[in-house]
PDB file of N, CA and C in Angstrom:
ATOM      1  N   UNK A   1     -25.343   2.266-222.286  1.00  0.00           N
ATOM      2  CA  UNK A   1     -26.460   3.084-221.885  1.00  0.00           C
ATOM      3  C   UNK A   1     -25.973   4.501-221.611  1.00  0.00           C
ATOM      4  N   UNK A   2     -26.410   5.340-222.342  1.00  0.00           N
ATOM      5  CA  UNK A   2     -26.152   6.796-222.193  1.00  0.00           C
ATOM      6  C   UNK A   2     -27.299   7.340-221.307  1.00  0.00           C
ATOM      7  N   UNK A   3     -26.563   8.021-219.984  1.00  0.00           N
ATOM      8  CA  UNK A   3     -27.317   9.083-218.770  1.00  0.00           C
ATOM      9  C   UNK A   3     -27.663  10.176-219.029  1.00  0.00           C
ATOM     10  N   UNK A   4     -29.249  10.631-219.048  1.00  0.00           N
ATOM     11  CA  UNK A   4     -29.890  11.862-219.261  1.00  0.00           C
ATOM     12  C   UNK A   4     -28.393  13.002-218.907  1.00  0.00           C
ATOM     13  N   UNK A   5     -28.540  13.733-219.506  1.00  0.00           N
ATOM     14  CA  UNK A   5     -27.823  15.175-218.969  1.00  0.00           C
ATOM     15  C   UNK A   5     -28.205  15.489-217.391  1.00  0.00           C
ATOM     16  N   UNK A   6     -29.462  15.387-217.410  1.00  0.00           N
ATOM     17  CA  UNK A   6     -30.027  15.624-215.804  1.00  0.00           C
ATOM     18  C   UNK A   6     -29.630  14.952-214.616  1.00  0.00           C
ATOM     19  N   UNK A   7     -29.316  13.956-214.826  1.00  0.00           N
ATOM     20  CA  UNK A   7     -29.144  13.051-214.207  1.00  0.00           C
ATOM     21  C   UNK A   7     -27.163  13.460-213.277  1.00  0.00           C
ATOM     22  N   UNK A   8     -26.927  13.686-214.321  1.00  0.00           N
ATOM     23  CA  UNK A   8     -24.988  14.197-213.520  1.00  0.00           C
ATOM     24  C   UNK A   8     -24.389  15.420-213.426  1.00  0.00           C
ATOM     25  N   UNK A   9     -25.984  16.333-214.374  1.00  0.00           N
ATOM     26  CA  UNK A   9     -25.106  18.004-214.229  1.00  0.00           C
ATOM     27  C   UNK A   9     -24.776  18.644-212.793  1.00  0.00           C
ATOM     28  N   UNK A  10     -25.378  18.221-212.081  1.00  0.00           N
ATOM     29  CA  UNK A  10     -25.397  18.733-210.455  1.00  0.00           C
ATOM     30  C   UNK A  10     -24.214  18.091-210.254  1.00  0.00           C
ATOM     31  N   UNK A  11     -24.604  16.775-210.130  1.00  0.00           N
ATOM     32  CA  UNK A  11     -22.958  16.172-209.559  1.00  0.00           C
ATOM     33  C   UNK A  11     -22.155  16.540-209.887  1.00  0.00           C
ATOM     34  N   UNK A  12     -21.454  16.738-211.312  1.00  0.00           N
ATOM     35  CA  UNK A  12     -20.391  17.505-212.006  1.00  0.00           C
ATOM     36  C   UNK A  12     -20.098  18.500-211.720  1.00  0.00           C
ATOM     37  N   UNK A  13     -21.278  19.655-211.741  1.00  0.00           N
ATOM     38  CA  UNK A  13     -20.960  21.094-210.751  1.00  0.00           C
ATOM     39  C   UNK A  13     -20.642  21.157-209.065  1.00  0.00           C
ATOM     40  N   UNK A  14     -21.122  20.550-208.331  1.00  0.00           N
ATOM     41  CA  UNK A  14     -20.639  20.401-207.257  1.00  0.00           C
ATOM     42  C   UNK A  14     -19.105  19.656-207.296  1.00  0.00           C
ATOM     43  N   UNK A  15     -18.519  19.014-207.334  1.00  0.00           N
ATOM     44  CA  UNK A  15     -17.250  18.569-208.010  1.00  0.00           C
ATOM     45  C   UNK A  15     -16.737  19.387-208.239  1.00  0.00           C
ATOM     46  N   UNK A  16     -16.825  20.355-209.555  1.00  0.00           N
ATOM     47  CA  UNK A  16     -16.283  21.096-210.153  1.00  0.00           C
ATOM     48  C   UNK A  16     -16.049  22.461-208.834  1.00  0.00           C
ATOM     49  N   UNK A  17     -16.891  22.712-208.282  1.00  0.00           N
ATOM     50  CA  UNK A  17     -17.025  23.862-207.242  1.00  0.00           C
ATOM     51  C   UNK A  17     -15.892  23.484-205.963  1.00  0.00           C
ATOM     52  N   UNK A  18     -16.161  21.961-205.930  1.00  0.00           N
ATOM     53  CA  UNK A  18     -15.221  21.972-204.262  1.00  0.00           C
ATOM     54  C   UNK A  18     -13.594  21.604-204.705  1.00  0.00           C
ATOM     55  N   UNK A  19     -13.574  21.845-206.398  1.00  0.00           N
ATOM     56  CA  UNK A  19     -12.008  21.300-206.696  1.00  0.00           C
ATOM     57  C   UNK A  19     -11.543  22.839-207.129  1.00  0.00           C
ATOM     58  N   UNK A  20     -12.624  23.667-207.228  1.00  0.00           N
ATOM     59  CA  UNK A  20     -12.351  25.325-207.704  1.00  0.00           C
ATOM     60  C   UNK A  20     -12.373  25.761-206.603  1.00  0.00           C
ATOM     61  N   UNK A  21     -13.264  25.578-205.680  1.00  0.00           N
ATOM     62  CA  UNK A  21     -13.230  26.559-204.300  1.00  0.00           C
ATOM     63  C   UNK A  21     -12.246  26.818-203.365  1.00  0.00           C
ATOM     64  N   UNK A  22     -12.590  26.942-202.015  1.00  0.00           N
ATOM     65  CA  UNK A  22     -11.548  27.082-200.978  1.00  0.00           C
ATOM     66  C   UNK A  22     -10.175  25.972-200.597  1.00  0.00           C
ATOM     67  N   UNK A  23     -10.960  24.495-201.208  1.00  0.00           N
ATOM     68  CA  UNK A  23     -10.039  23.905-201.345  1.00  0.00           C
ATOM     69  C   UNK A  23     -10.281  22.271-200.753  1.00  0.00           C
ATOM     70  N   UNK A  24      -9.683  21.382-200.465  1.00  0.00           N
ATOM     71  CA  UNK A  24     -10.195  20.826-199.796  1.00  0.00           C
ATOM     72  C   UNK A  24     -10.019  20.548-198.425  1.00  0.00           C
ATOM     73  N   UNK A  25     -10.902  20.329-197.630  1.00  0.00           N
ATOM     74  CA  UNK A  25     -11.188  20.863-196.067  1.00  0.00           C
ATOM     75  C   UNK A  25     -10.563  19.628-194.998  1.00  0.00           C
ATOM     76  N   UNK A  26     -10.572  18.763-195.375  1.00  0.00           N
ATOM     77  CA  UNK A  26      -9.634  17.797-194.618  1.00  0.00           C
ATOM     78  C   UNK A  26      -8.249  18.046-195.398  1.00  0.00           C
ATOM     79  N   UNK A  27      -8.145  17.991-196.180  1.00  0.00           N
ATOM     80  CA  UNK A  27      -6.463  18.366-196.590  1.00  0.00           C
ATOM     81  C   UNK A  27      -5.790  19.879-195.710  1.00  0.00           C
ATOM     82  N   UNK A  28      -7.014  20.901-195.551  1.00  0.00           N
ATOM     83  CA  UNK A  28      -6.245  21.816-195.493  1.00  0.00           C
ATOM     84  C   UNK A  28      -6.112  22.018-194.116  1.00  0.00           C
ATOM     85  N   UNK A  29      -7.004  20.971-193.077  1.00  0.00           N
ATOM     86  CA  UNK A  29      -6.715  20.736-191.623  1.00  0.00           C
ATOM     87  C   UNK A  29      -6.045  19.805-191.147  1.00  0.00           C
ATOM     88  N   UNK A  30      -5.531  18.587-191.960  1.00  0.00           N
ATOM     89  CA  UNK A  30      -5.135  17.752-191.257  1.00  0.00           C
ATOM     90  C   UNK A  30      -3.262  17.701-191.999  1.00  0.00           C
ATOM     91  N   UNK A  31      -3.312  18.425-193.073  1.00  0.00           N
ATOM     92  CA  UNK A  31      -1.338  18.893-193.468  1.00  0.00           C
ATOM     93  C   UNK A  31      -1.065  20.509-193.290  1.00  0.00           C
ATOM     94  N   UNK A  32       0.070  20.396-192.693  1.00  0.00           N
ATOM     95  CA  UNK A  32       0.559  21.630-192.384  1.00  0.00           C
ATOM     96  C   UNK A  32       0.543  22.143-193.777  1.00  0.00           C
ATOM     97  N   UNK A  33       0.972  23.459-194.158  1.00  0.00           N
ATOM     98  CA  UNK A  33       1.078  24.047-195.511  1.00  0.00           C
ATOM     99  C   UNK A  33       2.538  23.935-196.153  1.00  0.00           C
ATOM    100  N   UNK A  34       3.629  23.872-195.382  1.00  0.00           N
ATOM    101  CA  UNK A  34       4.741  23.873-195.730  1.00  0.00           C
ATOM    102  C   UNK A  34       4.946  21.925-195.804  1.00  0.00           C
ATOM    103  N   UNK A  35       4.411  21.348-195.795  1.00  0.00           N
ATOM    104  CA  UNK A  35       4.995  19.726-195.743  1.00  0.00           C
ATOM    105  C   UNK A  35       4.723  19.702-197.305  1.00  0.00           C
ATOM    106  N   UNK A  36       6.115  18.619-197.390  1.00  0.00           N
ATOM    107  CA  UNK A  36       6.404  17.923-198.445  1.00  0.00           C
ATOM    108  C   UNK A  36       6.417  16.473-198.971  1.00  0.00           C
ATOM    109  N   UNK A  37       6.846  16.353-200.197  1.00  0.00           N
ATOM    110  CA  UNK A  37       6.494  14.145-199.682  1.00  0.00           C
ATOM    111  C   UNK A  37       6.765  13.891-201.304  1.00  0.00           C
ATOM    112  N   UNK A  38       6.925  12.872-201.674  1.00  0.00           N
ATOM    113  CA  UNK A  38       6.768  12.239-202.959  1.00  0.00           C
ATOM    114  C   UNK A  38       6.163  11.045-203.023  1.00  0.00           C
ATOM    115  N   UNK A  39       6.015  10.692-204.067  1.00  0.00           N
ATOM    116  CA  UNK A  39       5.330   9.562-204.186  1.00  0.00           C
ATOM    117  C   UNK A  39       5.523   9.174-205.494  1.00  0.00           C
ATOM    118  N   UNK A  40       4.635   7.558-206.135  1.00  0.00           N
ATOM    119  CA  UNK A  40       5.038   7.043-207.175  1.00  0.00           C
ATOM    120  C   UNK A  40       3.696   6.454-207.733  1.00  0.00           C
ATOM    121  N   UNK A  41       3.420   7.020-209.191  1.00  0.00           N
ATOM    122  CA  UNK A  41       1.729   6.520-209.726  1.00  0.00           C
ATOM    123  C   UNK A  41       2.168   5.882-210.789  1.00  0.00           C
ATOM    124  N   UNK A  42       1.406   4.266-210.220  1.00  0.00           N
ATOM    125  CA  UNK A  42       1.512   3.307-211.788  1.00  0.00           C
ATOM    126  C   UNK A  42       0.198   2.848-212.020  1.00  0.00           C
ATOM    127  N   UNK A  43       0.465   3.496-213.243  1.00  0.00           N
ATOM    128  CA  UNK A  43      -0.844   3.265-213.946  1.00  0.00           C
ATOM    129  C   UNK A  43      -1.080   1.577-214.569  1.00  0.00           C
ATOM    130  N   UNK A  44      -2.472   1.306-214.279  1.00  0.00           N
ATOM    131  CA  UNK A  44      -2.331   0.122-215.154  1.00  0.00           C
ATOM    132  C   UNK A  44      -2.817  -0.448-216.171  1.00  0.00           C
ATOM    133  N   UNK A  45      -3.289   1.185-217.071  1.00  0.00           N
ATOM    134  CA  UNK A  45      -3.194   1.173-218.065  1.00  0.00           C
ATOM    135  C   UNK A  45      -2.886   2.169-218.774  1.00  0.00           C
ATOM    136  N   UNK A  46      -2.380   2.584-220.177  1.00  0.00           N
ATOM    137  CA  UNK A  46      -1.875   3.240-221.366  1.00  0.00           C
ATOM    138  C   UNK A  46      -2.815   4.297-221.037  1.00  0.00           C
ATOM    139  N   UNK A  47      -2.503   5.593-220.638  1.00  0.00           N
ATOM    140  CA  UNK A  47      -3.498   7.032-220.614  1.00  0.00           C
ATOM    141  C   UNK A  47      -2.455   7.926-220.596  1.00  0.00           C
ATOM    142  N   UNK A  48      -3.494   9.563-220.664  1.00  0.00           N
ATOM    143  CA  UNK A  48      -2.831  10.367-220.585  1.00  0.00           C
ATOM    144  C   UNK A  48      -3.074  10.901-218.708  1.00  0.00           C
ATOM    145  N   UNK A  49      -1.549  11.717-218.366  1.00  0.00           N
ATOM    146  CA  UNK A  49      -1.423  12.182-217.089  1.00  0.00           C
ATOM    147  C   UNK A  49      -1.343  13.570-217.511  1.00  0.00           C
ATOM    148  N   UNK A  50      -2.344  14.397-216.609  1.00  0.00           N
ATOM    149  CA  UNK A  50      -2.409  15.924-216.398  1.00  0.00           C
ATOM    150  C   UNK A  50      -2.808  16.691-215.240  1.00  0.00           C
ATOM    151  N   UNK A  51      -2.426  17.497-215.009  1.00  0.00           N
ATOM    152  CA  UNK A  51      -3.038  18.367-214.034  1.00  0.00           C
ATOM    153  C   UNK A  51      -1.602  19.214-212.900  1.00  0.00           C
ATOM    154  N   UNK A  52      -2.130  20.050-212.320  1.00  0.00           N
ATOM    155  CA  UNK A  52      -1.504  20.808-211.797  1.00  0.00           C
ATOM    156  C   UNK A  52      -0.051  20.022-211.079  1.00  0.00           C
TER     157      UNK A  52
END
């Protein structure tokens, strides 16, 4: 079943706005700016990985 356009353009733009904007607002109150950390992502399935 394919969703009207209408139906997710808002959602998508809002999304799109709070991952472009100031940033996110519990992340940027509850970690200092200088902390560090690693971590480990297993996927559990065959995709592609991107992003900043």
């Amino acid at each position: 079943m394919e969703l009207p356009k209408y139906v997710y353009t808002d959602l998508v733009r809002q999304a799109l706005a709070e991952d472009l904007g100031p940033g996110d607002v519990t992340s940027l109150l509850t970690i200092e700016s200088a902390a560090t950390t690693t971590g480990r992502f297993i996927a559990k399935e065959p995709g592609v990985i991107c992003g900043w």
